[in-house]
N, C-alpha and C. Protein backbone atom coordinates (compact mmCIF):
# COMPACT_ATOMS: atom_id res chain seq x y z
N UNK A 1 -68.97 341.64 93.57
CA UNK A 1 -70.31 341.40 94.07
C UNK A 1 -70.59 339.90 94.02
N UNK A 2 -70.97 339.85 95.10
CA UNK A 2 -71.24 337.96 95.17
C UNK A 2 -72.60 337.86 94.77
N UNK A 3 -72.56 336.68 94.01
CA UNK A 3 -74.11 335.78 93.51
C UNK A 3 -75.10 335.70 94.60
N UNK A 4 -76.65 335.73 94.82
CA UNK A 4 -76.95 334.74 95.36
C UNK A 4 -77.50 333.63 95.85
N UNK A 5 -77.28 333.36 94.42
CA UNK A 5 -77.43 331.83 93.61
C UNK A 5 -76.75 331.54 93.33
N UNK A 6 -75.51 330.13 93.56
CA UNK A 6 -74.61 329.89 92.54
C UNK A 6 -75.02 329.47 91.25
N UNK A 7 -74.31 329.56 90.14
CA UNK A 7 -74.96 329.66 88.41
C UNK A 7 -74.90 328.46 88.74
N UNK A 8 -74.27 326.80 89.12
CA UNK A 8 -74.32 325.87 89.02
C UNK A 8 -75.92 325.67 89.09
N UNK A 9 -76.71 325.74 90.08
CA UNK A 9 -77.69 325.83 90.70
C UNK A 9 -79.02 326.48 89.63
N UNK A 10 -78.86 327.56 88.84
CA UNK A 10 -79.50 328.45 88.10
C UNK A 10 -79.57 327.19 86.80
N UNK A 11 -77.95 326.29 86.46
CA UNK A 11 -78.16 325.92 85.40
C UNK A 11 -78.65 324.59 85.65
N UNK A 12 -78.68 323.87 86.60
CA UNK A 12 -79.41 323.10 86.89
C UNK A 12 -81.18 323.22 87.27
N UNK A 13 -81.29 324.33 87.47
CA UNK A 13 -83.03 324.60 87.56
C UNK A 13 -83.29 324.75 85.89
N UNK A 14 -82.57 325.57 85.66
CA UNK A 14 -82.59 325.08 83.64
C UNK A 14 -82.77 324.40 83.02
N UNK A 15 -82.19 323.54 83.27
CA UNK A 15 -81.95 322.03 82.64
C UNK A 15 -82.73 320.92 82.65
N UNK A 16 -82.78 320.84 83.94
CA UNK A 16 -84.36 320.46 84.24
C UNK A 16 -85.79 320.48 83.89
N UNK A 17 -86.04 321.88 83.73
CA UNK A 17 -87.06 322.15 83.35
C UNK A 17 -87.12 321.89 82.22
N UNK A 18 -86.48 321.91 81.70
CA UNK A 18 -86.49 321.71 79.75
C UNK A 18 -86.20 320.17 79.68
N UNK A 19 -85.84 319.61 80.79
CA UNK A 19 -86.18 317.91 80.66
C UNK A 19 -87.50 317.62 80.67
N UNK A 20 -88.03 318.43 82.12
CA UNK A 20 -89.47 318.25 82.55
C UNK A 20 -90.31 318.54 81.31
N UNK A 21 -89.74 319.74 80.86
CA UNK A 21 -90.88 320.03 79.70
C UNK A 21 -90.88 319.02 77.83
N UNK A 22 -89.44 318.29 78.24
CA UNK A 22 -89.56 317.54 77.35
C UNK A 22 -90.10 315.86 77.79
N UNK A 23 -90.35 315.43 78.52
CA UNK A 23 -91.37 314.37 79.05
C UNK A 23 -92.28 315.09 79.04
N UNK A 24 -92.88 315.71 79.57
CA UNK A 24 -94.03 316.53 79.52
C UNK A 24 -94.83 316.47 78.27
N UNK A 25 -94.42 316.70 76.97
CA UNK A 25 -94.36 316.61 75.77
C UNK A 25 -94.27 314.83 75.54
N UNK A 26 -93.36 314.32 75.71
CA UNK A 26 -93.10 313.01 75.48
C UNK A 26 -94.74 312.36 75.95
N UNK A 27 -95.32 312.81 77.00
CA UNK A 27 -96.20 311.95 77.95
C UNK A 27 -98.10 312.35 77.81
N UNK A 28 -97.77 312.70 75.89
CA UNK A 28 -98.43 314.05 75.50
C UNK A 28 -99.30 314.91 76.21
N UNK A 29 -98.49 314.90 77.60
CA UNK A 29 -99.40 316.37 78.78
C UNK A 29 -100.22 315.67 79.59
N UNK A 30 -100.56 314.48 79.86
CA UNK A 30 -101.36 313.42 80.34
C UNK A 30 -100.93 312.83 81.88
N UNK A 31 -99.97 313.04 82.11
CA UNK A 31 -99.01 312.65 83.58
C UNK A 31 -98.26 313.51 83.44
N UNK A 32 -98.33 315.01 83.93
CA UNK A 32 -97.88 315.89 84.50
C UNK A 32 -96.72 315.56 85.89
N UNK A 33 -97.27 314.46 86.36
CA UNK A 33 -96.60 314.22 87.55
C UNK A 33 -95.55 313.18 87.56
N UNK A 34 -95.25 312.71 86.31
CA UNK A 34 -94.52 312.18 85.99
C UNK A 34 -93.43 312.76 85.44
N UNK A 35 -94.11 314.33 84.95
CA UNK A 35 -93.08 314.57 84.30
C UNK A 35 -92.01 315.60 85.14
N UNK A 36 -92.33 315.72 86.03
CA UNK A 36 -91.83 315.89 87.21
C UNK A 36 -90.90 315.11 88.24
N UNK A 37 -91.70 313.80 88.37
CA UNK A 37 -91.35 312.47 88.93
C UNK A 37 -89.71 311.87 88.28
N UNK A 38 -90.12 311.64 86.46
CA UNK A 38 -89.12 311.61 85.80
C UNK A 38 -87.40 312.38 86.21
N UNK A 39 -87.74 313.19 85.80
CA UNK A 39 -86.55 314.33 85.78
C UNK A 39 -85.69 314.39 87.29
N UNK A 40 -86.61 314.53 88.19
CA UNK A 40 -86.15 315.04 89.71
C UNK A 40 -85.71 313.54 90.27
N UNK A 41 -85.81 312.51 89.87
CA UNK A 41 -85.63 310.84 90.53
C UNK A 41 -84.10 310.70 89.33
N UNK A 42 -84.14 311.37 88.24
CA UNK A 42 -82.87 311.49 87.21
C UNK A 42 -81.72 312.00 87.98
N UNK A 43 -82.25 313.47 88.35
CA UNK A 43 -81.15 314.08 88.92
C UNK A 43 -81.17 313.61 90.07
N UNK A 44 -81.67 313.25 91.23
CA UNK A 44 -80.83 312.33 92.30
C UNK A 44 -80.05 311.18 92.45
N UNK A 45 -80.42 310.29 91.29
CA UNK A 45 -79.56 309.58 90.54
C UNK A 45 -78.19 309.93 90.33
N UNK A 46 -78.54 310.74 89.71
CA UNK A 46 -76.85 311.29 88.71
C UNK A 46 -75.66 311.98 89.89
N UNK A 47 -76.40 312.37 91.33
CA UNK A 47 -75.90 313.16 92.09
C UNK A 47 -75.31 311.88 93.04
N UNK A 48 -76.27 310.32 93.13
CA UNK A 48 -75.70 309.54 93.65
C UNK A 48 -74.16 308.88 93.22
N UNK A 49 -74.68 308.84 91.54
CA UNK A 49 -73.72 308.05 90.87
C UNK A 49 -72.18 309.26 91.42
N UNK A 50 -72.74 310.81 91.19
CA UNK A 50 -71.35 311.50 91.01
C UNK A 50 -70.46 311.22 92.38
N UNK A 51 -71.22 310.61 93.65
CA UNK A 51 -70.86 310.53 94.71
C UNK A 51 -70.11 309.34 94.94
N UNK A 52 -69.83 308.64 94.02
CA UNK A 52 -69.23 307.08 93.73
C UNK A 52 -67.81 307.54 92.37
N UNK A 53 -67.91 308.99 92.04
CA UNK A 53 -66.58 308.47 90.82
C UNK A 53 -65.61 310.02 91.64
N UNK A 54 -64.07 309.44 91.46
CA UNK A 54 -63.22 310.04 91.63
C UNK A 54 -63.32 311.66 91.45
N UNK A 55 -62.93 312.65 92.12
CA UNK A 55 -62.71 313.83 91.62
C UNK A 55 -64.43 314.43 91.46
N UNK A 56 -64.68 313.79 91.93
CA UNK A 56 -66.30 314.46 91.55
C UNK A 56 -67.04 314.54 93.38
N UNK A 57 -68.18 315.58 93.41
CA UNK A 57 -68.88 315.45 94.70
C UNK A 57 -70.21 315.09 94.36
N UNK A 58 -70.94 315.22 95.30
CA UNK A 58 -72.10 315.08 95.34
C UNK A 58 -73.24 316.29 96.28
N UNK A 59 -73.66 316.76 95.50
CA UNK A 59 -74.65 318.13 96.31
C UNK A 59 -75.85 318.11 96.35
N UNK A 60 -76.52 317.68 97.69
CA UNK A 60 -78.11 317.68 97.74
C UNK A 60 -78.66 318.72 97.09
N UNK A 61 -78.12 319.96 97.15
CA UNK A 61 -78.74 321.43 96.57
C UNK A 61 -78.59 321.19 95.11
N UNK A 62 -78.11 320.77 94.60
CA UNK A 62 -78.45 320.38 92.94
C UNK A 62 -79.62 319.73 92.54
N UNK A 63 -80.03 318.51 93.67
CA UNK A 63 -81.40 317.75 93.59
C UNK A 63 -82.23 318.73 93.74
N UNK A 64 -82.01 319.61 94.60
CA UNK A 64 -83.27 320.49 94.62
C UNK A 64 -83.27 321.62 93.78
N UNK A 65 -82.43 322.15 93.21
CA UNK A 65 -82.51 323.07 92.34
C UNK A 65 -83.13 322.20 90.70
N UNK A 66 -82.90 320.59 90.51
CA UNK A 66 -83.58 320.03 89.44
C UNK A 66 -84.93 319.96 89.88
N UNK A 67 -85.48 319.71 90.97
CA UNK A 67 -86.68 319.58 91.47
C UNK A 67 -87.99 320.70 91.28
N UNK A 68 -86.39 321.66 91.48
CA UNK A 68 -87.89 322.83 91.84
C UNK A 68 -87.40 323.73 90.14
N UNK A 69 -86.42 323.22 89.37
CA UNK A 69 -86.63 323.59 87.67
C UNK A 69 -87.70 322.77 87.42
N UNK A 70 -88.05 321.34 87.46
CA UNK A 70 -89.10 320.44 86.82
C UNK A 70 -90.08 321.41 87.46
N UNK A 71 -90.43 321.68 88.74
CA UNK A 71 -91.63 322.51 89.22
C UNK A 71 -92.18 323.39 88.16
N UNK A 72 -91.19 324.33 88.22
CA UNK A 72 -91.29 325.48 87.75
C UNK A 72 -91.77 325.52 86.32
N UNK A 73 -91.52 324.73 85.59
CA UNK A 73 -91.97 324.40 84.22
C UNK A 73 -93.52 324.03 83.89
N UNK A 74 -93.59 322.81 85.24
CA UNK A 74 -94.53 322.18 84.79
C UNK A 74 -95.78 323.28 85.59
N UNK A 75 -95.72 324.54 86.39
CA UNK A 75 -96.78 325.24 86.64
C UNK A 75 -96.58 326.08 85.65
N UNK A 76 -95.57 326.55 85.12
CA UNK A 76 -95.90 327.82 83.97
C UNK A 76 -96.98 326.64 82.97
N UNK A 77 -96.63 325.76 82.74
CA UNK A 77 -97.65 325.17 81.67
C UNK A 77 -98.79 324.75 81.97
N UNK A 78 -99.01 324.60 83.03
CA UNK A 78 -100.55 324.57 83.68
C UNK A 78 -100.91 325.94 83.98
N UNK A 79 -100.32 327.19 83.58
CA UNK A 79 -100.86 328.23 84.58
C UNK A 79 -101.50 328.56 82.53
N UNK A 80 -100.09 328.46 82.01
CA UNK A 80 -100.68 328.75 81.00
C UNK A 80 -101.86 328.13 79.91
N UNK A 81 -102.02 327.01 80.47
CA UNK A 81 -102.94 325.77 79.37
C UNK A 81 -104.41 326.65 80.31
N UNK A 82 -104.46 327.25 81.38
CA UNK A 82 -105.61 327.85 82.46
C UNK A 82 -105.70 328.80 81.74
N UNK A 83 -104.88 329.69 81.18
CA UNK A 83 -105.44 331.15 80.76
C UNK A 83 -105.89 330.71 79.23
N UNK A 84 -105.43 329.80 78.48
CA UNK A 84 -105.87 329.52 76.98
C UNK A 84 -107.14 329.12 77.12
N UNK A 85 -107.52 328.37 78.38
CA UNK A 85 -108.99 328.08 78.41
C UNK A 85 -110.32 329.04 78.82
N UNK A 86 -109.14 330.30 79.33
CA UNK A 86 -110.49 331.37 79.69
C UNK A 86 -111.80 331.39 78.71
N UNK A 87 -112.76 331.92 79.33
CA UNK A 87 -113.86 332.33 78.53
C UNK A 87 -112.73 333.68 77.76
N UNK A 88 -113.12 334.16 76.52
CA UNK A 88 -112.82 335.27 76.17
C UNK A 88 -114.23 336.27 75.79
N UNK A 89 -114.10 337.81 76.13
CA UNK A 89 -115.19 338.80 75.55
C UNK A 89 -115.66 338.38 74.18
């Protein structure tokens, strides 16, 4: 049975996010969009550099799978910092 997602992709939305969410933290929650900004400008970086060393490629779909892990992080924590602020009964 074929994937269809490659895990490269899964572990890079991973990875990410737990970057994002560690600037996030670093930026104590104050530039959200940085912490986004951060991470996703990292991994296009790293995808440039891999495109410059021997034996290695370079895959736009990795930038976007770090992109949309930083996403993904940084709305679970705004969705969730929204429900801690509900009124409660």
């Amino acid at each position: 049975v074929a994937s269809v997602v490659p895990v490269d992709k899964v572990l890079h939305w991973g990875a990410y996010g737990v970057l994002a969410g560690l600037w996030l933290w670093a930026l104590e929650f104050r530039r959200a969009w940085l912490a986004w900004c951060i991470p996703t400008a990292f991994g296009a970086f790293d995808e440039w550099h891999q495109s410059h060393v021997p034996g290695r490629t370079s895959d736009p779909g990795d930038v976007v799978a770090d992109a949309l892990g930083a996403a993904t992080l940084l709305a679970l924590w705004w969705a969730f910092s929204v429900w801690k602020k509900r009124p409660r009964p």
